[in-house]
N, C-alpha and C. Protein backbone atom coordinates (compact mmCIF):
# COMPACT_ATOMS: atom_id res chain seq x y z
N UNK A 1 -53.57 -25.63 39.69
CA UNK A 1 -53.04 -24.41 39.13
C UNK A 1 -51.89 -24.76 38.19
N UNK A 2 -52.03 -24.33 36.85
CA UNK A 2 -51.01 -24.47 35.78
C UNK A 2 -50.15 -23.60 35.92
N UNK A 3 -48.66 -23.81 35.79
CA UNK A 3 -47.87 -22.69 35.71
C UNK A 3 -47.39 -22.36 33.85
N UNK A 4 -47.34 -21.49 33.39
CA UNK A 4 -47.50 -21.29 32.46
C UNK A 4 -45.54 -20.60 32.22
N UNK A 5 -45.02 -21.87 31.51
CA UNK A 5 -43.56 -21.33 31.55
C UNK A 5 -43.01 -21.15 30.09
N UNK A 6 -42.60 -19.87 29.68
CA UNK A 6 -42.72 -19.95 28.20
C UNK A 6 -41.62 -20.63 27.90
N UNK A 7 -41.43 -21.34 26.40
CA UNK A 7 -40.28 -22.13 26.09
C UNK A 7 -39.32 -21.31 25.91
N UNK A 8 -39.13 -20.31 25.86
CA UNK A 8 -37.31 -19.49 25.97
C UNK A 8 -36.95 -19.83 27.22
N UNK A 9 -37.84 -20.27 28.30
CA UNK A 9 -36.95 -20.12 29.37
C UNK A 9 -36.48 -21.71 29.49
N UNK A 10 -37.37 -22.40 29.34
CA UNK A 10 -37.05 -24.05 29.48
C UNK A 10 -35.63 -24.37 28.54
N UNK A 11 -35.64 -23.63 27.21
CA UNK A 11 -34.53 -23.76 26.26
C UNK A 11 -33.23 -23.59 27.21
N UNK A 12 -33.62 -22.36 27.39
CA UNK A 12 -32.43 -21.60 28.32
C UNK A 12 -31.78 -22.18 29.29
N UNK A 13 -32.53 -22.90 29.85
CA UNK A 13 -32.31 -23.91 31.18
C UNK A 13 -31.67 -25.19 30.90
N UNK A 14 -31.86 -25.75 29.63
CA UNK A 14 -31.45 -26.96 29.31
C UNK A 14 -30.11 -26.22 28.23
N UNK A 15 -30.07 -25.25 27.79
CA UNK A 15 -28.72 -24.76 27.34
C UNK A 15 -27.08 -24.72 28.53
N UNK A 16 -28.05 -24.45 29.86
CA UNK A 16 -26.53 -24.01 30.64
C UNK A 16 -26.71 -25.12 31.70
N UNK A 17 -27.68 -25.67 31.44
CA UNK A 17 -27.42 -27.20 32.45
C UNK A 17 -26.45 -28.01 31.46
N UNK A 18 -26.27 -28.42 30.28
CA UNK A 18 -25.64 -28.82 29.12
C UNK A 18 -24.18 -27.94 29.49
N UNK A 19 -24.52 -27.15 29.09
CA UNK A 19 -22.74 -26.22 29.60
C UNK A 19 -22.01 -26.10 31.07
N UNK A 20 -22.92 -26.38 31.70
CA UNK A 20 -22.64 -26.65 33.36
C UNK A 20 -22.07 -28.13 33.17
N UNK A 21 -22.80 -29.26 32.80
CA UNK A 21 -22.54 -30.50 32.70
C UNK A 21 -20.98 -30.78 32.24
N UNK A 22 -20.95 -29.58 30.89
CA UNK A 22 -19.59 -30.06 30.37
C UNK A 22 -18.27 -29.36 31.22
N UNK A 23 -18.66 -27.99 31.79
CA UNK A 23 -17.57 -27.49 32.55
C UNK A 23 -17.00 -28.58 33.34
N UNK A 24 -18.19 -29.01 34.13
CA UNK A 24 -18.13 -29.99 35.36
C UNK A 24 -17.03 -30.97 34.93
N UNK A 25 -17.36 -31.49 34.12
CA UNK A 25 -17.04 -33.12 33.64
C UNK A 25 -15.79 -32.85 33.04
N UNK A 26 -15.60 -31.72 32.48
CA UNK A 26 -13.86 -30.87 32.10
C UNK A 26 -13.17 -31.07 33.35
N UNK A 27 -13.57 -30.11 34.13
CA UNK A 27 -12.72 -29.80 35.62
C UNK A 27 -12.72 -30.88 36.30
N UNK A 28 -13.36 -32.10 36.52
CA UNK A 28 -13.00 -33.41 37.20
C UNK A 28 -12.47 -34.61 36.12
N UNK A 29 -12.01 -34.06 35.00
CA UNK A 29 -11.47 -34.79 33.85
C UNK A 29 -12.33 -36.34 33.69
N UNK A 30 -14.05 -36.26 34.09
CA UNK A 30 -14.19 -37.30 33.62
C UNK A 30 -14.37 -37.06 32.03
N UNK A 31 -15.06 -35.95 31.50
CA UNK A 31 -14.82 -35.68 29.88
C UNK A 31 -13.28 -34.67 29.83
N UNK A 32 -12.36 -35.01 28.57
CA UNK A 32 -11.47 -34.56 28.48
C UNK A 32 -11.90 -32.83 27.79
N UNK A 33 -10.36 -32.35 28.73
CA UNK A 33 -11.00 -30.38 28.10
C UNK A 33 -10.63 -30.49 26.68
N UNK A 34 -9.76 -31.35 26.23
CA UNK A 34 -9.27 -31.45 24.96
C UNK A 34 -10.42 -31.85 23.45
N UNK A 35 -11.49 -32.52 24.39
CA UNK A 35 -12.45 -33.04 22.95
C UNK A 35 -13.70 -31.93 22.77
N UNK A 36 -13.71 -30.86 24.39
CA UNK A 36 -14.73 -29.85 24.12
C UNK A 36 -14.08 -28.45 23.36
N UNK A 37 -12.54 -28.18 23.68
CA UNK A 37 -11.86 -26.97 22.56
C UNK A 37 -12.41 -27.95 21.07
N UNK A 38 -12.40 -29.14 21.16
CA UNK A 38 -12.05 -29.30 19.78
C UNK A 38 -13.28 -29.19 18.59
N UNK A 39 -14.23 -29.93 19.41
CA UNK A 39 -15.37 -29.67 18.80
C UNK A 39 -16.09 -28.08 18.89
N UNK A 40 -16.02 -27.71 17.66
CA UNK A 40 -16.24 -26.26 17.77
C UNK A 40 -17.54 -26.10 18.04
N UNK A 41 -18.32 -26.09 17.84
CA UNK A 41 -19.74 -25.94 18.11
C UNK A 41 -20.08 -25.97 19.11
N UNK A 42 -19.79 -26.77 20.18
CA UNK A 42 -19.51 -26.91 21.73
C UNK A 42 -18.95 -25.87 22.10
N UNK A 43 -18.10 -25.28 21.25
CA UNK A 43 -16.63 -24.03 21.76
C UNK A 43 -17.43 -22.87 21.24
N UNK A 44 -18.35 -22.86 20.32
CA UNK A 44 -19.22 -21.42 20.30
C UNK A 44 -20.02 -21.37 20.89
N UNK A 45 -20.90 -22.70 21.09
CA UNK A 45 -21.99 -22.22 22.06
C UNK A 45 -21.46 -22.17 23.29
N UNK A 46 -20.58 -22.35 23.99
CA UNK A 46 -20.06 -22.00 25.18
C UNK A 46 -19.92 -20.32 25.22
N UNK A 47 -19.11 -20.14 24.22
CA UNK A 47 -18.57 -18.31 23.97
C UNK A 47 -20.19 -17.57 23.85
N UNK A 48 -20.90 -18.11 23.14
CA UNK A 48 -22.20 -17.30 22.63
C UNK A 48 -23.41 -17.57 24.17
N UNK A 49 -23.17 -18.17 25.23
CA UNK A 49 -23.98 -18.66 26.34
C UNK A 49 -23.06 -17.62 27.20
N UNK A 50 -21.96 -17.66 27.14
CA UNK A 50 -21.26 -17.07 28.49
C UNK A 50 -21.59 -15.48 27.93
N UNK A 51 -21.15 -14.88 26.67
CA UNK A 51 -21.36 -13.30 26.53
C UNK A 51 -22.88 -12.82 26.72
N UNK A 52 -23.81 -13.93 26.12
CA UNK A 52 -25.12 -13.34 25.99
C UNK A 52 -25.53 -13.21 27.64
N UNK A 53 -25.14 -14.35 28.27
CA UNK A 53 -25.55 -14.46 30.16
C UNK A 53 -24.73 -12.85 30.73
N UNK A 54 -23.55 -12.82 30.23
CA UNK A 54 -22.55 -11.29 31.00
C UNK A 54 -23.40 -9.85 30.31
N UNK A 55 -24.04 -10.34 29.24
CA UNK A 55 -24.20 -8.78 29.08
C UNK A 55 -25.68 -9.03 29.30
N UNK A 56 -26.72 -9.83 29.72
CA UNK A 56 -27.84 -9.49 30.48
C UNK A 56 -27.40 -8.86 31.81
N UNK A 57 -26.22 -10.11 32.58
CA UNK A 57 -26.03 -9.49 33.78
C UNK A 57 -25.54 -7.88 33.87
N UNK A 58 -24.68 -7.68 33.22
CA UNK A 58 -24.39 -6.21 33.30
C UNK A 58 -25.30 -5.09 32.83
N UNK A 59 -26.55 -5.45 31.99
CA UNK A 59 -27.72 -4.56 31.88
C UNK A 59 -28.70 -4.38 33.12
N UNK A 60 -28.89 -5.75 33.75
CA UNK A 60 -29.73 -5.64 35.50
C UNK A 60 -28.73 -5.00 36.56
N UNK A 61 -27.50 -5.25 36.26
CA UNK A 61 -26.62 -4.38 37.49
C UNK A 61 -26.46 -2.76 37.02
N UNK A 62 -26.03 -2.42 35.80
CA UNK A 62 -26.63 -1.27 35.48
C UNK A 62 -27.95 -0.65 35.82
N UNK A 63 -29.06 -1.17 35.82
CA UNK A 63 -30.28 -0.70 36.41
C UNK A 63 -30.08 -0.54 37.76
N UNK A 64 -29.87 -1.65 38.27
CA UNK A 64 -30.07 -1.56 39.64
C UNK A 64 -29.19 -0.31 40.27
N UNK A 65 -27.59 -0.27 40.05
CA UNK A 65 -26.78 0.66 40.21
C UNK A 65 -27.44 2.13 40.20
N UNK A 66 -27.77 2.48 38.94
CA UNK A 66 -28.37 3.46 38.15
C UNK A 66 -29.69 3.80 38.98
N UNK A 67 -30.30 2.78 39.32
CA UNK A 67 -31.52 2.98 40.45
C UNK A 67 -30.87 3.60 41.77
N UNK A 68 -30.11 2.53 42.58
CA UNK A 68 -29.77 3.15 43.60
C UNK A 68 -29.07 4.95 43.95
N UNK A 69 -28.38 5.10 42.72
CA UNK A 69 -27.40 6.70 42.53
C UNK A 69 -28.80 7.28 42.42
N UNK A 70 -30.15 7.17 41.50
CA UNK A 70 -30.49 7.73 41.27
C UNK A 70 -31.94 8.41 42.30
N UNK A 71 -31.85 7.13 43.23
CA UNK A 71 -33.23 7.30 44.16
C UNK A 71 -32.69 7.56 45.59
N UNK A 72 -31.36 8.37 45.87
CA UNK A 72 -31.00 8.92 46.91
C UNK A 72 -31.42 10.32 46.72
N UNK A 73 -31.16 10.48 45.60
CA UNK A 73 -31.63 12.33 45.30
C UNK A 73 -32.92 12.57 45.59
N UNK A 74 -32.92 14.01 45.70
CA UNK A 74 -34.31 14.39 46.17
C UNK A 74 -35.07 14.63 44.63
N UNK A 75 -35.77 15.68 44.33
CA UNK A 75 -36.35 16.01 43.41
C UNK A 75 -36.08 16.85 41.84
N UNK A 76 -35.88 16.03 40.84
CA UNK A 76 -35.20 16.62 39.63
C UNK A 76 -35.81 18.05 39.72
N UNK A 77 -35.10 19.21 39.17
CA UNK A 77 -35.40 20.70 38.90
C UNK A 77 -36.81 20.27 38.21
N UNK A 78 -37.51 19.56 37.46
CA UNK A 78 -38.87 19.71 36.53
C UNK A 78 -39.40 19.56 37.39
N UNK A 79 -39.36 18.43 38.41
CA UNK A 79 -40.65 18.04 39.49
C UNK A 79 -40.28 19.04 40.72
N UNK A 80 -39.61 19.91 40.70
CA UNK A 80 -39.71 20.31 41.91
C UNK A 80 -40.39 22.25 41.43
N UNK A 81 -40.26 22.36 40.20
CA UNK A 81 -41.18 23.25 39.32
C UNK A 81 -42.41 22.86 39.16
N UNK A 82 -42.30 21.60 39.01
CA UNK A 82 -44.15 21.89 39.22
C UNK A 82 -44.58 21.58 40.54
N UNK A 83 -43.92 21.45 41.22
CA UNK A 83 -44.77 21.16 42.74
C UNK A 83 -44.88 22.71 43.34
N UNK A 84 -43.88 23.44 42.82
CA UNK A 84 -44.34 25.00 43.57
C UNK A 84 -45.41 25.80 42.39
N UNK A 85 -45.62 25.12 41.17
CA UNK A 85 -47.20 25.50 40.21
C UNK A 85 -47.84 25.03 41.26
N UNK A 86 -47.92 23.69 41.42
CA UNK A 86 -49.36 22.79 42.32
C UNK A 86 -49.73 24.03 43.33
N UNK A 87 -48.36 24.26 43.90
CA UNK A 87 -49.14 25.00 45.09
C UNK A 87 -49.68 26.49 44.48
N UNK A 88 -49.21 26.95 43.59
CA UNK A 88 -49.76 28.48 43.41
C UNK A 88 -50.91 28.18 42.33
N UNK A 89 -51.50 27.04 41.85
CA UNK A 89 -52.61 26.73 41.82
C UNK A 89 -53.47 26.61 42.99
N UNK A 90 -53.44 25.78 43.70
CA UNK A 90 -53.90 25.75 44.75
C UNK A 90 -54.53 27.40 45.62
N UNK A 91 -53.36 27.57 45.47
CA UNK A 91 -53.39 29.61 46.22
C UNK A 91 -54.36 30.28 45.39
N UNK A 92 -54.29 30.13 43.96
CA UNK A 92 -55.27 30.69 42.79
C UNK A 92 -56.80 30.10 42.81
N UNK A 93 -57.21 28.85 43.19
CA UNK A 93 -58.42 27.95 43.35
C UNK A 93 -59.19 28.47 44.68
N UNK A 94 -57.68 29.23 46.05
CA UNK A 94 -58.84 29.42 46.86
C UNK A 94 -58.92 30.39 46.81
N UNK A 95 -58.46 31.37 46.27
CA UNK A 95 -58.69 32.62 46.15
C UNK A 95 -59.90 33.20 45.27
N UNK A 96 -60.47 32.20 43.66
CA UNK A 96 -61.58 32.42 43.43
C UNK A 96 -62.07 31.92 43.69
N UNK A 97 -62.35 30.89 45.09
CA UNK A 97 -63.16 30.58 45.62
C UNK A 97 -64.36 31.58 46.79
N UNK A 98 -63.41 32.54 46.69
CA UNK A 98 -63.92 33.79 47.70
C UNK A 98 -64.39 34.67 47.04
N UNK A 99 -64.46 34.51 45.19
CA UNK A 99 -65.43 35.27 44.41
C UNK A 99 -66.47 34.74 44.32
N UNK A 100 -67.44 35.88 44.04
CA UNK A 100 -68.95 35.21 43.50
C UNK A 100 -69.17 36.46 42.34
N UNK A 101 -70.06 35.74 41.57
CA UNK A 101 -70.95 36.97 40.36
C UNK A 101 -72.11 36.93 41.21
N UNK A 102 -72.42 38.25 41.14
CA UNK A 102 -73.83 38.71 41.12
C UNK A 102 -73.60 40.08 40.10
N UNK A 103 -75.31 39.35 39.08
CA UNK A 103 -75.78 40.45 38.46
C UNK A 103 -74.22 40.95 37.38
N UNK A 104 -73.80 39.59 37.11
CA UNK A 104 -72.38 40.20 35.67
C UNK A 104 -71.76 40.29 36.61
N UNK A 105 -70.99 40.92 37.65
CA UNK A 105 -70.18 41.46 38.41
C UNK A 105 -69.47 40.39 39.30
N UNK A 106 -68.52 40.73 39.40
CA UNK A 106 -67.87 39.93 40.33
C UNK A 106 -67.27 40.74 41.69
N UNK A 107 -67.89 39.88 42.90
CA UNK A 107 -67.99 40.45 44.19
C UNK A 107 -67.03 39.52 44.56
N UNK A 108 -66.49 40.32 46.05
CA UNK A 108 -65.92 39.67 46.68
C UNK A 108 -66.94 38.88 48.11
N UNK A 109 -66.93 37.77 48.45
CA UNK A 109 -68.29 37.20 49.34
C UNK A 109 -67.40 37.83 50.92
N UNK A 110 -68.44 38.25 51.20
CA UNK A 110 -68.66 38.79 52.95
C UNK A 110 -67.99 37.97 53.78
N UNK A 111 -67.17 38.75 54.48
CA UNK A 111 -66.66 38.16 55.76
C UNK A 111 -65.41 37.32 55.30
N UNK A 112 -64.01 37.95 54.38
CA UNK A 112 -63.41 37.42 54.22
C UNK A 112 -61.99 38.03 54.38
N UNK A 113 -61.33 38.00 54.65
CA UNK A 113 -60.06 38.32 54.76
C UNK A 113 -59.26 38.92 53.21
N UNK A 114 -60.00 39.05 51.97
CA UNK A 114 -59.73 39.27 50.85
C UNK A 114 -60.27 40.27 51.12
N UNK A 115 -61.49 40.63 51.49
CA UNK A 115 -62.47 41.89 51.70
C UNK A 115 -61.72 42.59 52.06
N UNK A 116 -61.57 42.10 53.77
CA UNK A 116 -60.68 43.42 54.30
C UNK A 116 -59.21 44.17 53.67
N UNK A 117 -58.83 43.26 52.70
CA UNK A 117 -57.61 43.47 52.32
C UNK A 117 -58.34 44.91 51.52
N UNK A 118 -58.97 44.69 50.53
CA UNK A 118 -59.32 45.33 49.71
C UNK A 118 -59.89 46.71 49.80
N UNK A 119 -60.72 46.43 50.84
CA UNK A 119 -61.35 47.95 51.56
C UNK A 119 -59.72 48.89 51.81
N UNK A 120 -58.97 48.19 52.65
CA UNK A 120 -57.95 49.20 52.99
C UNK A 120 -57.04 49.71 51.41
C-alpha cells in the first residue's frame, strides 16, 4: 500500500524541522543567536513560518470553538419552522389519504373518523 503524501506537506515538514533545528541549536548556544538575527532570510523565514503556523492555528481553534458554542443549541428558528411544515404535511398526506374520487367526485372512504366528523 502506497501512501500518497502531497509535496506541500513534505516541504512543510522540512521547513520547521530546519527552524526547530535552528531554535534548538540557538537555545543550547551550539549555533550562535547572533549569526541567525543576522542573516536575514533565516530572520524572515522564521517570522513568515511562525505567523503563517499562528494564523492556521487560530482558524482550527476558531472552528472548533465556534463548533462547540454552536452545537449545544437546540434548533435554529428556520429548522425548527420547517419541522412543524413536516408535520402539517404529514397531517395533510393523511388526511387525503381518506379521500377517494368516484365518478369526478370526491368522497370521503367509509368507516373513518373524517366521515363521522362530517355527518355531524
Amino acid at each position: 500500500m502506497k501512501l500518497n503524501i502531497p509535496p506541500s506537506l513534505i516541504v512543510w515538514i522540512l521547513v520547521i524541522s530546519v527552524l526547530a533545528a535552528l531554535v534548538i541549536s540557538a537555545a543550547t548556544n551550539f549555533a550562535s543567536a547572533d549569526w541567525i538575527m543576522a542573516n536575514f532570510l533565516v530572520f524572515v523565514l522564521l517570522i513568515v513560518t511562525i505567523a503563517t503556523l499562528a494564523i492556521i492555528g487560530a482558524t482550527f481553534l476558531g472552528i472548533i470553538i465556534s463548533h462547540r458554542i454552536l452545537s449545544q443549541k437546540g434548533f435554529t428558528p428556520f429548522e425548527e419552522e420547517m419541522l412543524k411544515m413536516r408535520e402539517e404535511v404529514k397531517e395533510i398526506k393523511e388526511k387525503l389519504d381518506l379521500l377517494e374520487i368516484k365518478d369526478g367526485k370526491i368522497e370521503v372512504k367509509k368507516d373513518t373518523k373524517l366521515n363521522e366528523n362530517i355527518k355531524k
